[in-house]
PDB file of N, CA and C in Angstrom:
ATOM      1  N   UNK A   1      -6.098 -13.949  46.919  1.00  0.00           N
ATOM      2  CA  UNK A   1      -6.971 -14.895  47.574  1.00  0.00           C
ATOM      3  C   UNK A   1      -8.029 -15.353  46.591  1.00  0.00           C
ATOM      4  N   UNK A   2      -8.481 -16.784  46.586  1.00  0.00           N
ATOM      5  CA  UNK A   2      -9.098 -16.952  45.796  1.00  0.00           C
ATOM      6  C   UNK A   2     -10.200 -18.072  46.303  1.00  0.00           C
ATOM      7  N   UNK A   3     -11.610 -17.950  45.804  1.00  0.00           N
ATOM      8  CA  UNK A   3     -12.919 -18.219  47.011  1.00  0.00           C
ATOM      9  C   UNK A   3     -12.559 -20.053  46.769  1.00  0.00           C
ATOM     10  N   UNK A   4     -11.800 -20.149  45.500  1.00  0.00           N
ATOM     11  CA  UNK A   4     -11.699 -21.504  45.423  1.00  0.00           C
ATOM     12  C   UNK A   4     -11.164 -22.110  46.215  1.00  0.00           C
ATOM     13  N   UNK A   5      -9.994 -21.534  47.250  1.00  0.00           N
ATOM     14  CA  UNK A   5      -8.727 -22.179  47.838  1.00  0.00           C
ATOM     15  C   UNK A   5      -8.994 -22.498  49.164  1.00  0.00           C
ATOM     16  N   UNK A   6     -10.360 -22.215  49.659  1.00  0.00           N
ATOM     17  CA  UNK A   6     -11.055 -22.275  50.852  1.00  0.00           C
ATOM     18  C   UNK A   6     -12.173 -23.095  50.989  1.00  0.00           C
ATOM     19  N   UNK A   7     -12.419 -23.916  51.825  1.00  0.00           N
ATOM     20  CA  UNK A   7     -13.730 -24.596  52.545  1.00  0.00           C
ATOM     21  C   UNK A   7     -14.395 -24.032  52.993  1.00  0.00           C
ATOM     22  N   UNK A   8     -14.658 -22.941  53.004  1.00  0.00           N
ATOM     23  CA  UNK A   8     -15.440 -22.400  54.169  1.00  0.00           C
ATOM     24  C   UNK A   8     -16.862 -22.902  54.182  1.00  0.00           C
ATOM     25  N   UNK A   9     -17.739 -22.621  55.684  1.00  0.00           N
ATOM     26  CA  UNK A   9     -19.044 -23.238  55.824  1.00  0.00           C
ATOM     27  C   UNK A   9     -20.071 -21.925  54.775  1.00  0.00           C
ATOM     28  N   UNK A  10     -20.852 -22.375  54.026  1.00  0.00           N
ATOM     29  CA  UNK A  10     -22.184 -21.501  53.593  1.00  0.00           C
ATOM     30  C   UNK A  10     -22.912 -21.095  54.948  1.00  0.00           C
ATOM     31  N   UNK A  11     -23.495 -22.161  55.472  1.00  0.00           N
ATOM     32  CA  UNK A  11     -24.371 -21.744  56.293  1.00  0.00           C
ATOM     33  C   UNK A  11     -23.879 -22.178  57.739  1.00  0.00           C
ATOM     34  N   UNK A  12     -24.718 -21.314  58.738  1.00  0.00           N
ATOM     35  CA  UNK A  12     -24.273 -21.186  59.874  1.00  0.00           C
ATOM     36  C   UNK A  12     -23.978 -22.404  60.799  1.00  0.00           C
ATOM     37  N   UNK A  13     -22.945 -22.448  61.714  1.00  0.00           N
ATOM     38  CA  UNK A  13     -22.480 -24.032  62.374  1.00  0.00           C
ATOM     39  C   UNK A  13     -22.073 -23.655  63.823  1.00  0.00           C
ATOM     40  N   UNK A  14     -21.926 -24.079  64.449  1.00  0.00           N
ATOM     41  CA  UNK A  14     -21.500 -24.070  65.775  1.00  0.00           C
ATOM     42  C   UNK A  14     -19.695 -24.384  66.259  1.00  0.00           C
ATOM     43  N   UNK A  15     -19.188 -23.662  66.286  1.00  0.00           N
ATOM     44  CA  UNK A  15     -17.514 -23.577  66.772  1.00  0.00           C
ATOM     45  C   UNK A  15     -17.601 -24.114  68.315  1.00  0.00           C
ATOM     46  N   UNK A  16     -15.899 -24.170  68.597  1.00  0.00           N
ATOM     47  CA  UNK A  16     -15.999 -24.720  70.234  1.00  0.00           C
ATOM     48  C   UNK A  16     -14.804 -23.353  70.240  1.00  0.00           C
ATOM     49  N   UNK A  17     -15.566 -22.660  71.320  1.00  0.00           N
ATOM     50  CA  UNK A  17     -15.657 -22.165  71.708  1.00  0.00           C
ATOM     51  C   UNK A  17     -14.008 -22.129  72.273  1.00  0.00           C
ATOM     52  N   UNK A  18     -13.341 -22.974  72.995  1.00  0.00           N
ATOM     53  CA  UNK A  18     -12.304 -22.836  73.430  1.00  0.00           C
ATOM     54  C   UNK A  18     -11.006 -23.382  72.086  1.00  0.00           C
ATOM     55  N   UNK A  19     -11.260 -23.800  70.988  1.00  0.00           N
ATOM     56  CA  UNK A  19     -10.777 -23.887  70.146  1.00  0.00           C
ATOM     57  C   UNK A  19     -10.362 -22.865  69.432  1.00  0.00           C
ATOM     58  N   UNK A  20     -11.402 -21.954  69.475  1.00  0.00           N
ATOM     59  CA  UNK A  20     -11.130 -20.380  69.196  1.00  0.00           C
ATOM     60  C   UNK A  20     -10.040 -19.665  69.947  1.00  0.00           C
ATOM     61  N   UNK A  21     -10.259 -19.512  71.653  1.00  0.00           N
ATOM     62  CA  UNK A  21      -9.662 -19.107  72.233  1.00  0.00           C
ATOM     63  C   UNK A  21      -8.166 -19.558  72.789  1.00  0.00           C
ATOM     64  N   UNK A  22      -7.998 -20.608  72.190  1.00  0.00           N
ATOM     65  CA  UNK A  22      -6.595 -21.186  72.524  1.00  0.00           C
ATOM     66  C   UNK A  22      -5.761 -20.435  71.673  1.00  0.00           C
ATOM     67  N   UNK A  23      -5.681 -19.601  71.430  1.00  0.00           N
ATOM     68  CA  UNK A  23      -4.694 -19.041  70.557  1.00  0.00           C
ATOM     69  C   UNK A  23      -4.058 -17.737  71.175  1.00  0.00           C
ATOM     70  N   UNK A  24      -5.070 -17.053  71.852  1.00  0.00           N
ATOM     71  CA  UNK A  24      -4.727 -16.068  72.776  1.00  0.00           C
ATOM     72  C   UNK A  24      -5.494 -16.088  74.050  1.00  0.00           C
ATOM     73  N   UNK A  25      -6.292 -16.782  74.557  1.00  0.00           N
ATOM     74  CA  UNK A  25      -6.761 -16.664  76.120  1.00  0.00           C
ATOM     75  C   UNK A  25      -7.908 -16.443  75.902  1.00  0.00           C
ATOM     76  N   UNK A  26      -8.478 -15.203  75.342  1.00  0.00           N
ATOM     77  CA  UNK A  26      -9.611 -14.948  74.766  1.00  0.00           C
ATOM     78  C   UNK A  26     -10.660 -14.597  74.207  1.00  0.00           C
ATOM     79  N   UNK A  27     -11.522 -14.510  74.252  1.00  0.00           N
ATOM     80  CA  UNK A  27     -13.073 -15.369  72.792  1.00  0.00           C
ATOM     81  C   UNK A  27     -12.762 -13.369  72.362  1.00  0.00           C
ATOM     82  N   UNK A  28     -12.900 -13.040  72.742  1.00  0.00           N
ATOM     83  CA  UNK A  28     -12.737 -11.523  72.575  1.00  0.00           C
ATOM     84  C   UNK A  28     -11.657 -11.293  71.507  1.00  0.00           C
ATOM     85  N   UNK A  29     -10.867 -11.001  72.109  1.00  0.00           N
ATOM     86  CA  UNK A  29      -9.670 -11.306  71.470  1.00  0.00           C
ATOM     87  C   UNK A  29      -9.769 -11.945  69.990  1.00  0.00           C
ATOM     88  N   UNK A  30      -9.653 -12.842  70.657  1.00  0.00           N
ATOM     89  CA  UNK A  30      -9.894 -13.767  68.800  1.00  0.00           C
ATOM     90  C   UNK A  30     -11.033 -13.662  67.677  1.00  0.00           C
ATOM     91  N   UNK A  31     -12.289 -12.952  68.275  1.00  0.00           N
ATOM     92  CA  UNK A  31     -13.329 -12.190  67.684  1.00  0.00           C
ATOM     93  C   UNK A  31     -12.630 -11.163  66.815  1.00  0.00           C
ATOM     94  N   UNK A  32     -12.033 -10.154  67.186  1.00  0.00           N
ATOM     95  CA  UNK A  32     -11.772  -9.080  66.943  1.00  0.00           C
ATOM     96  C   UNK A  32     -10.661  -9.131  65.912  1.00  0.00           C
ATOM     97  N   UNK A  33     -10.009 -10.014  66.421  1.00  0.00           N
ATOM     98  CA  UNK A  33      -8.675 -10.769  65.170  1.00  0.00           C
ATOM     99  C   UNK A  33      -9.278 -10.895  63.831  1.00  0.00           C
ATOM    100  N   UNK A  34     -10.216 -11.899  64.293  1.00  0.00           N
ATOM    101  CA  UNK A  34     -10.924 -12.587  62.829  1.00  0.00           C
ATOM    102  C   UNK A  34     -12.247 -11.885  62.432  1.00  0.00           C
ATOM    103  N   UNK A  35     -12.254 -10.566  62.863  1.00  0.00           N
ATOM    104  CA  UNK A  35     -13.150  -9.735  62.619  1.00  0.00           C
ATOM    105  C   UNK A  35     -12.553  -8.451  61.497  1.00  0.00           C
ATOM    106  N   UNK A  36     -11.330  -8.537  61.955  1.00  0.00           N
ATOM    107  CA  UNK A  36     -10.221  -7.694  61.208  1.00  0.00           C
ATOM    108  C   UNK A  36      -9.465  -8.037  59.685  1.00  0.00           C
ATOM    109  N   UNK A  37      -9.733  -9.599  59.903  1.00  0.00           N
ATOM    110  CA  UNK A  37      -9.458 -10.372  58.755  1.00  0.00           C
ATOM    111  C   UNK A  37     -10.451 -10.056  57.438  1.00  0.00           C
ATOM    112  N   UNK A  38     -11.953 -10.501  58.561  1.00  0.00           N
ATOM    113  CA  UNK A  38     -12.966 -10.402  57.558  1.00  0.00           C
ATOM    114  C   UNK A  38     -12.853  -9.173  56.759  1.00  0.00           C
ATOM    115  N   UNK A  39     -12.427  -8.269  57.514  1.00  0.00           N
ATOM    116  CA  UNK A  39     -12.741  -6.797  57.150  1.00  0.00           C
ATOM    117  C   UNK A  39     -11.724  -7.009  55.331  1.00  0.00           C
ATOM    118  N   UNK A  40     -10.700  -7.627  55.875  1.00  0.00           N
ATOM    119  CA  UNK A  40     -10.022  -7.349  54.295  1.00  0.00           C
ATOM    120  C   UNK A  40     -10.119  -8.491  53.865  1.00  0.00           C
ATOM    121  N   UNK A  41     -10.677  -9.400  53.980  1.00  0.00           N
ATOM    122  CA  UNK A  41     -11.325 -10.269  52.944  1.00  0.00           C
ATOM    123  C   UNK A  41     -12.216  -9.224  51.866  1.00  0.00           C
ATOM    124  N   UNK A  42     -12.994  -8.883  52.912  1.00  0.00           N
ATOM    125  CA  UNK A  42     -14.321  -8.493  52.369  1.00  0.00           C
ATOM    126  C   UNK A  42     -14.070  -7.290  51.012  1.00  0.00           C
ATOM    127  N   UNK A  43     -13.083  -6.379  51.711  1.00  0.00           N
ATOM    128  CA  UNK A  43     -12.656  -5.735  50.962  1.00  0.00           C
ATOM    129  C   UNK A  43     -11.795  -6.303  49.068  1.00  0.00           C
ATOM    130  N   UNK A  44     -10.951  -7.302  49.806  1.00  0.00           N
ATOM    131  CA  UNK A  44     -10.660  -7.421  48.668  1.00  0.00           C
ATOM    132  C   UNK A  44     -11.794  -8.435  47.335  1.00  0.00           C
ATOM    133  N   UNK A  45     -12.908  -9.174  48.216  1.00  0.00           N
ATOM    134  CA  UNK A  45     -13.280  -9.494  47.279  1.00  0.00           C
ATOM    135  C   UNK A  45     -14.590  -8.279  46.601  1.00  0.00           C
ATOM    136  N   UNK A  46     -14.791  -7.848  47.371  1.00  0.00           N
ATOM    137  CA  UNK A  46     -15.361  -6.494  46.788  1.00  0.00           C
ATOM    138  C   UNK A  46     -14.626  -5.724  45.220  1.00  0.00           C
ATOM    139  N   UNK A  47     -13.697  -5.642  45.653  1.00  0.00           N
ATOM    140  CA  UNK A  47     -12.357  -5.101  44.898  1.00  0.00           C
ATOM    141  C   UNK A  47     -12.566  -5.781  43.392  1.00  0.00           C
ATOM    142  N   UNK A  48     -12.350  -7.286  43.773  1.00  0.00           N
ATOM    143  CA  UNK A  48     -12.416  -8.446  42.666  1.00  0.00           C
ATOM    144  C   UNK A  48     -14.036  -7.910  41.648  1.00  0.00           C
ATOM    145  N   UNK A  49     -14.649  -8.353  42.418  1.00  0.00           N
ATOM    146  CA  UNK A  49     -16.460  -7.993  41.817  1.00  0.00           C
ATOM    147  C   UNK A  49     -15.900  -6.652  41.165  1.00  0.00           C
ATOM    148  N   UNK A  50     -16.073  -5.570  41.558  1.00  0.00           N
ATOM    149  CA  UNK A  50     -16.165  -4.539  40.959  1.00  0.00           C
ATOM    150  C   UNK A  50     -15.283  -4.504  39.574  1.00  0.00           C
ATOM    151  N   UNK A  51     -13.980  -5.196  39.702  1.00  0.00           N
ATOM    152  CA  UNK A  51     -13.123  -5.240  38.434  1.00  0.00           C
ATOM    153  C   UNK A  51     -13.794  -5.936  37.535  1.00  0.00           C
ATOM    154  N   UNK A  52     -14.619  -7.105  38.041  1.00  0.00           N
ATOM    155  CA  UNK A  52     -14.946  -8.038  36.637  1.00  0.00           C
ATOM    156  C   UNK A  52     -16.215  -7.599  36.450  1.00  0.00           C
ATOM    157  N   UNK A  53     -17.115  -6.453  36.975  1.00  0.00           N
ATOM    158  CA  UNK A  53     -18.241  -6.017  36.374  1.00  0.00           C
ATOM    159  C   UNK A  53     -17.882  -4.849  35.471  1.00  0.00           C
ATOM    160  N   UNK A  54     -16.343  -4.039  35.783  1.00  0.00           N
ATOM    161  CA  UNK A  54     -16.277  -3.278  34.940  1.00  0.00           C
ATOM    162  C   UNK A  54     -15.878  -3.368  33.607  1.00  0.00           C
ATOM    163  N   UNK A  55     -15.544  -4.690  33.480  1.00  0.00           N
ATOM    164  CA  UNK A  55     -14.536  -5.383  32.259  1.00  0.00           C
ATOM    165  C   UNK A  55     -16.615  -4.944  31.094  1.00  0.00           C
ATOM    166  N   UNK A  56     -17.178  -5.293  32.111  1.00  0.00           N
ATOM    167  CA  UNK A  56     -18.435  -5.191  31.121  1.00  0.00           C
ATOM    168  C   UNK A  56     -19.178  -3.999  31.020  1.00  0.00           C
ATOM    169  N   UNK A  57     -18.610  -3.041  31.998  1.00  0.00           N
ATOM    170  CA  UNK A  57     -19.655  -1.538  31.880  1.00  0.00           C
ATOM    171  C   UNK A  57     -19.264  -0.736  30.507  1.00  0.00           C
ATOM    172  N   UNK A  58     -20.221  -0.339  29.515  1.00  0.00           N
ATOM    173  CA  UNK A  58     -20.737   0.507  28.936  1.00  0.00           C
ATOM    174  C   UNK A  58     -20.830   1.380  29.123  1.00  0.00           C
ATOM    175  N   UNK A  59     -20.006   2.733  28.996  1.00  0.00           N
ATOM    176  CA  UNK A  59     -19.614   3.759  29.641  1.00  0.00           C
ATOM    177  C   UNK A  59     -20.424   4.819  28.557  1.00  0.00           C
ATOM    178  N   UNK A  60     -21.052   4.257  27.232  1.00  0.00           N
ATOM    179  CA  UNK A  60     -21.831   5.018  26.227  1.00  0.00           C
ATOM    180  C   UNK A  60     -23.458   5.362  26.490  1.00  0.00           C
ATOM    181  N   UNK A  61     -23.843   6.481  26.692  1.00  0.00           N
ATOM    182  CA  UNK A  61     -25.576   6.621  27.085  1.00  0.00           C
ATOM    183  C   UNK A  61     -26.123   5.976  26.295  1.00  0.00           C
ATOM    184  N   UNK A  62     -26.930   5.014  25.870  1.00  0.00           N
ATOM    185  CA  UNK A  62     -27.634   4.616  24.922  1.00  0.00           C
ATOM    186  C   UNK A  62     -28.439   3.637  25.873  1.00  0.00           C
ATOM    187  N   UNK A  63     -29.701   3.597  24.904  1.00  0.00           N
ATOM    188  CA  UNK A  63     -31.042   2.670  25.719  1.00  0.00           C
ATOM    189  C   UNK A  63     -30.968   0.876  25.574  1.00  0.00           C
ATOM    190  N   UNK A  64     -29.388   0.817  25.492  1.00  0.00           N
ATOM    191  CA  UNK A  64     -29.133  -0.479  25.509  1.00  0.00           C
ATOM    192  C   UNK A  64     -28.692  -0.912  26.747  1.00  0.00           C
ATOM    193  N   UNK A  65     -28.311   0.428  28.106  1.00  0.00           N
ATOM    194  CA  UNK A  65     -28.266   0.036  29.168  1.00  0.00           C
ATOM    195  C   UNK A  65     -29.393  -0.358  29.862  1.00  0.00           C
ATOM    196  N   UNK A  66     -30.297  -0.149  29.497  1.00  0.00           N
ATOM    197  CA  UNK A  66     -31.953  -0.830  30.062  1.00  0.00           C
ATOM    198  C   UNK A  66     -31.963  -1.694  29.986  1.00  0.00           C
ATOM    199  N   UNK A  67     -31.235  -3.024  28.973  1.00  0.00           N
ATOM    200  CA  UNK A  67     -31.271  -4.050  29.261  1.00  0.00           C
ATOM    201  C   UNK A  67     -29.991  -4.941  29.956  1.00  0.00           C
ATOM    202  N   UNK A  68     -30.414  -5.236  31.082  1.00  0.00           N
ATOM    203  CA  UNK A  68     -29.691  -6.504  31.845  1.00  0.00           C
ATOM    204  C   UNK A  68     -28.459  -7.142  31.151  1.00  0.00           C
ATOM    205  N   UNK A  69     -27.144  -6.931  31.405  1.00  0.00           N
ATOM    206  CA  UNK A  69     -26.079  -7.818  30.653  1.00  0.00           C
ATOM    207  C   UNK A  69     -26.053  -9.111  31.706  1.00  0.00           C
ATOM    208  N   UNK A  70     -25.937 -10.306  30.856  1.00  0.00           N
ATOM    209  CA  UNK A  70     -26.296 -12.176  31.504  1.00  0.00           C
ATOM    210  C   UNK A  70     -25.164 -11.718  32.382  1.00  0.00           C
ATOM    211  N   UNK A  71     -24.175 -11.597  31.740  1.00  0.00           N
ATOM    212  CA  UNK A  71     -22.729 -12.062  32.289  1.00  0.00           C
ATOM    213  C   UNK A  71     -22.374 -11.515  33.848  1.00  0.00           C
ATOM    214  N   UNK A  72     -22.473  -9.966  33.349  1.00  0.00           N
ATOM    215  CA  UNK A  72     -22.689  -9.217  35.026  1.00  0.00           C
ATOM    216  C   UNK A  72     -23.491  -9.900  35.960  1.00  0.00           C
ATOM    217  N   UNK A  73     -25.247 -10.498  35.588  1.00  0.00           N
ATOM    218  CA  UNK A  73     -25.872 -11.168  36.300  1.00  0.00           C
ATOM    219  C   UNK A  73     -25.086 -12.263  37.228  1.00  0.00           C
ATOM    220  N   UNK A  74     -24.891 -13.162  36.103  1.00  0.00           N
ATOM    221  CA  UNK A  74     -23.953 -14.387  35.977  1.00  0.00           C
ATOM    222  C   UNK A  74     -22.964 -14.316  37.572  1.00  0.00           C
ATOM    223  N   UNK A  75     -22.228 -13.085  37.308  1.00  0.00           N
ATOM    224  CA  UNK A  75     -20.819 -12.940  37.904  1.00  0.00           C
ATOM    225  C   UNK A  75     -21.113 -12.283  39.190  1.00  0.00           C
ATOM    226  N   UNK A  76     -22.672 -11.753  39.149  1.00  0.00           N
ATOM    227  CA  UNK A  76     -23.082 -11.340  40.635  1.00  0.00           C
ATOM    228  C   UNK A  76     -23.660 -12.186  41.148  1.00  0.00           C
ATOM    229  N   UNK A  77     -24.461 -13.384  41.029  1.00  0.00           N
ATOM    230  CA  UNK A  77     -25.093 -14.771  41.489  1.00  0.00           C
ATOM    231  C   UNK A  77     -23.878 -15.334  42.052  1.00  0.00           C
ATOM    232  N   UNK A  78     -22.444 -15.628  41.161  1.00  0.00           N
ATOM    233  CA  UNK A  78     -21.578 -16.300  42.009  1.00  0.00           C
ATOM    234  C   UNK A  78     -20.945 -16.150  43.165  1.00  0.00           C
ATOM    235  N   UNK A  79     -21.279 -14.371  43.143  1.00  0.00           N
ATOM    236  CA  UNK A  79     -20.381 -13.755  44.488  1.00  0.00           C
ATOM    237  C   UNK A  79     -21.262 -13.509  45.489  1.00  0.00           C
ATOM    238  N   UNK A  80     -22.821 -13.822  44.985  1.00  0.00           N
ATOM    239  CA  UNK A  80     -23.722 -13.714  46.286  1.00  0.00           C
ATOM    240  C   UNK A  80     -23.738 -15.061  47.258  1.00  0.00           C
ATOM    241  N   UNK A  81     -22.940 -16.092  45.929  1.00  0.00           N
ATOM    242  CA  UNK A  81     -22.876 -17.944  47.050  1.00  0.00           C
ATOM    243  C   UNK A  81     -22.012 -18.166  47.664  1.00  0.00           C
ATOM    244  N   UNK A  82     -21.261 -17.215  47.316  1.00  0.00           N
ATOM    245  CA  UNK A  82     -19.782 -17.406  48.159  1.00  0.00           C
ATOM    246  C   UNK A  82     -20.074 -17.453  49.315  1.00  0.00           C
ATOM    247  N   UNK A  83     -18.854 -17.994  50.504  1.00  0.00           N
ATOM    248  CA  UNK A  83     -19.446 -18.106  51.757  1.00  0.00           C
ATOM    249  C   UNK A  83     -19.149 -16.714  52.220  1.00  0.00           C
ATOM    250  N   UNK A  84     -19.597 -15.954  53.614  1.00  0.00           N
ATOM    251  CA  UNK A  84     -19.353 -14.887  53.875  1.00  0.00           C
ATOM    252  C   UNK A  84     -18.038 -15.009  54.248  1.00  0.00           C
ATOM    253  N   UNK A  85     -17.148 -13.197  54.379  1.00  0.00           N
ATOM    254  CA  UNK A  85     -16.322 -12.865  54.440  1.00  0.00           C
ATOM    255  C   UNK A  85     -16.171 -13.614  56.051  1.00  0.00           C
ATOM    256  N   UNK A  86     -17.040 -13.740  57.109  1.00  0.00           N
ATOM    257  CA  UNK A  86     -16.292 -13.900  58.372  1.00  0.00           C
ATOM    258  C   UNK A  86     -16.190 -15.618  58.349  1.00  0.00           C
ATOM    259  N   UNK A  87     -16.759 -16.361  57.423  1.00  0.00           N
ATOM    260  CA  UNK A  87     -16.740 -17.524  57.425  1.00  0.00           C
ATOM    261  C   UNK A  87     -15.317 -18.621  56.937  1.00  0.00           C
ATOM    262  N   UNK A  88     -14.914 -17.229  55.916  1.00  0.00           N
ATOM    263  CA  UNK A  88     -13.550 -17.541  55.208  1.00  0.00           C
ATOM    264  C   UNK A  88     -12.367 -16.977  56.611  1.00  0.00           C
ATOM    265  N   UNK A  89     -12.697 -16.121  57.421  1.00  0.00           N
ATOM    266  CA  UNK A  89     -11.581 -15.359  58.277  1.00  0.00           C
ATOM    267  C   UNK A  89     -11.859 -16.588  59.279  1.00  0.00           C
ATOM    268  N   UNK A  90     -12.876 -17.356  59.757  1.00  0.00           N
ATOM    269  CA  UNK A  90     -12.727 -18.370  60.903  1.00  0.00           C
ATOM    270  C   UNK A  90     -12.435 -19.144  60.602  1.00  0.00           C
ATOM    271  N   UNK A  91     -12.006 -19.623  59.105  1.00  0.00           N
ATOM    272  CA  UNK A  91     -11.879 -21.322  58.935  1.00  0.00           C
ATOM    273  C   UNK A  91     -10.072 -20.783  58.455  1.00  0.00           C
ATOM    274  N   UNK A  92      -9.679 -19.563  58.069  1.00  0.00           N
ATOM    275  CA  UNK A  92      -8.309 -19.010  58.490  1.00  0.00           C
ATOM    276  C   UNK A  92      -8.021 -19.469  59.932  1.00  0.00           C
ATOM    277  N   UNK A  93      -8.679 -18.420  60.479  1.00  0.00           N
ATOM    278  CA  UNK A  93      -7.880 -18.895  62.272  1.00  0.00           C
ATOM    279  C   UNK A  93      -8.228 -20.341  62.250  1.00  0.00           C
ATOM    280  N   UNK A  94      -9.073 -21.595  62.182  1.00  0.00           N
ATOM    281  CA  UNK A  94      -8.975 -22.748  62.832  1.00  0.00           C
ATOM    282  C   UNK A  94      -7.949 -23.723  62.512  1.00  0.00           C
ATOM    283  N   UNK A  95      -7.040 -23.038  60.990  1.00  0.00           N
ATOM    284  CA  UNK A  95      -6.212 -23.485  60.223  1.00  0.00           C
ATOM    285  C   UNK A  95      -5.222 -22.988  60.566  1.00  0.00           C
ATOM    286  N   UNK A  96      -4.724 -21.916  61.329  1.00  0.00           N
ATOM    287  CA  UNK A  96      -3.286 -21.515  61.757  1.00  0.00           C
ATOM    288  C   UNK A  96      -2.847 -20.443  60.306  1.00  0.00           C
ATOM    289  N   UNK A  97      -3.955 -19.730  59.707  1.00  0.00           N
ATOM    290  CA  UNK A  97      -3.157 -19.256  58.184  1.00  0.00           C
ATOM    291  C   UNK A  97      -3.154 -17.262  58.587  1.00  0.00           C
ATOM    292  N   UNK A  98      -3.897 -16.942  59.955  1.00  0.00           N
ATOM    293  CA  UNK A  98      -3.944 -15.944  60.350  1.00  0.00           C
ATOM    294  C   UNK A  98      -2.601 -15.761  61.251  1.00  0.00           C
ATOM    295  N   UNK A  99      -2.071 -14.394  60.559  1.00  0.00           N
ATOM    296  CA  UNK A  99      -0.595 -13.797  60.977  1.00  0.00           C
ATOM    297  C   UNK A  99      -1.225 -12.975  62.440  1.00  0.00           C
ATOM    298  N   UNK A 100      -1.257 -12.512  63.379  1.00  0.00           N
ATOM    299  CA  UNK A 100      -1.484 -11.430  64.351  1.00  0.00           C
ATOM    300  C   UNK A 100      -0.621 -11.509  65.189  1.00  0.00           C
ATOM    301  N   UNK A 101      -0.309 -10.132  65.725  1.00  0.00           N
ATOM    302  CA  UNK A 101       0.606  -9.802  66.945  1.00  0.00           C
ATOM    303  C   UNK A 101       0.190  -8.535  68.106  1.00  0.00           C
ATOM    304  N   UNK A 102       0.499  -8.632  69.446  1.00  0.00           N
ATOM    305  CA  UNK A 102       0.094  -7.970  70.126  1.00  0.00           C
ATOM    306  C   UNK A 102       1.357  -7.035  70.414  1.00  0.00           C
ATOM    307  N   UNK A 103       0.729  -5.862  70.342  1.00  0.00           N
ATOM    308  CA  UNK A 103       1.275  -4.756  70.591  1.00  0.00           C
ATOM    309  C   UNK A 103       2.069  -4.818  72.113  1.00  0.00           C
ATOM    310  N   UNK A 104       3.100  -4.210  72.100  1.00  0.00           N
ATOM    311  CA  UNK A 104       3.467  -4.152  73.737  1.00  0.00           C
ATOM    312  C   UNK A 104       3.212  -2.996  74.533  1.00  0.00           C
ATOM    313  N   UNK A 105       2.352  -2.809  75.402  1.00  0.00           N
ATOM    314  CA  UNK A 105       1.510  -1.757  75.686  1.00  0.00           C
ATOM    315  C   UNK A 105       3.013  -1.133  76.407  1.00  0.00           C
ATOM    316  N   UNK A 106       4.142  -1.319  76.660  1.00  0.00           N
ATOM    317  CA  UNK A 106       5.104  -0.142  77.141  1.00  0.00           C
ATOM    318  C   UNK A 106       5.899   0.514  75.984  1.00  0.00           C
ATOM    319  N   UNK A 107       5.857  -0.279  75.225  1.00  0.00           N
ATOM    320  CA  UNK A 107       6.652   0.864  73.936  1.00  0.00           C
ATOM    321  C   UNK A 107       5.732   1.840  72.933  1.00  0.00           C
ATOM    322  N   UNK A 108       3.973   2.124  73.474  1.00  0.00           N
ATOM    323  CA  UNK A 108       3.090   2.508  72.810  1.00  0.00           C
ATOM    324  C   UNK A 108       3.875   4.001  72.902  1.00  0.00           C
TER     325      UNK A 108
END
């Protein structure tokens, strides 16, 4: 996944409400869907950050870790603008790109 391949909103907007819920009946429901999404969004871009800050960690004690590396800065400013993880999981569901299925509560 990549933050480029998405529109998502920065800041907060107002959904319709039954646009959400047309997919399964309801708002609940589809909360919890795209709540589940976020969850591994979030994760994987977590995942991402941590790899490209380690490409730069200095694993040697020396008093050169006292000073600030740009790049790490750099590469943590971009992932603080990103839009949030649940912003990328709702503009998934309004797009049809979220897979989910309901369990059949008699074969549990």
């Amino acid at each position: 996944m990549s933050a480029k391949d998405y529109k998502a909103e920065i800041t907060t907007i107002t959904y319709d409400k039954n646009k959400i819920e047309e997919k399964v009946g309801s708002i609940y429901e589809a909360i919890v869907i795209m709540g589940k999404r976020a969850e591994q969004i979030n994760a994987n871009m977590r995942e991402d950050l941590r790899k490209k800050l380690e490409e730069f960690a200095d694993h040697n004690g020396s008093l050169e870790e006292v000073f600030e590396n740009r790049e790490q800065i750099e590469i943590s400013r971009h992932y603080e603008k990103l839009p949030k993880p649940t912003s990328f999981a709702i503009e998934e569901w309004l797009n049809d790109k979220i897979y989910f299925r309901k369990r059949d509560d008699k074969q549990s």
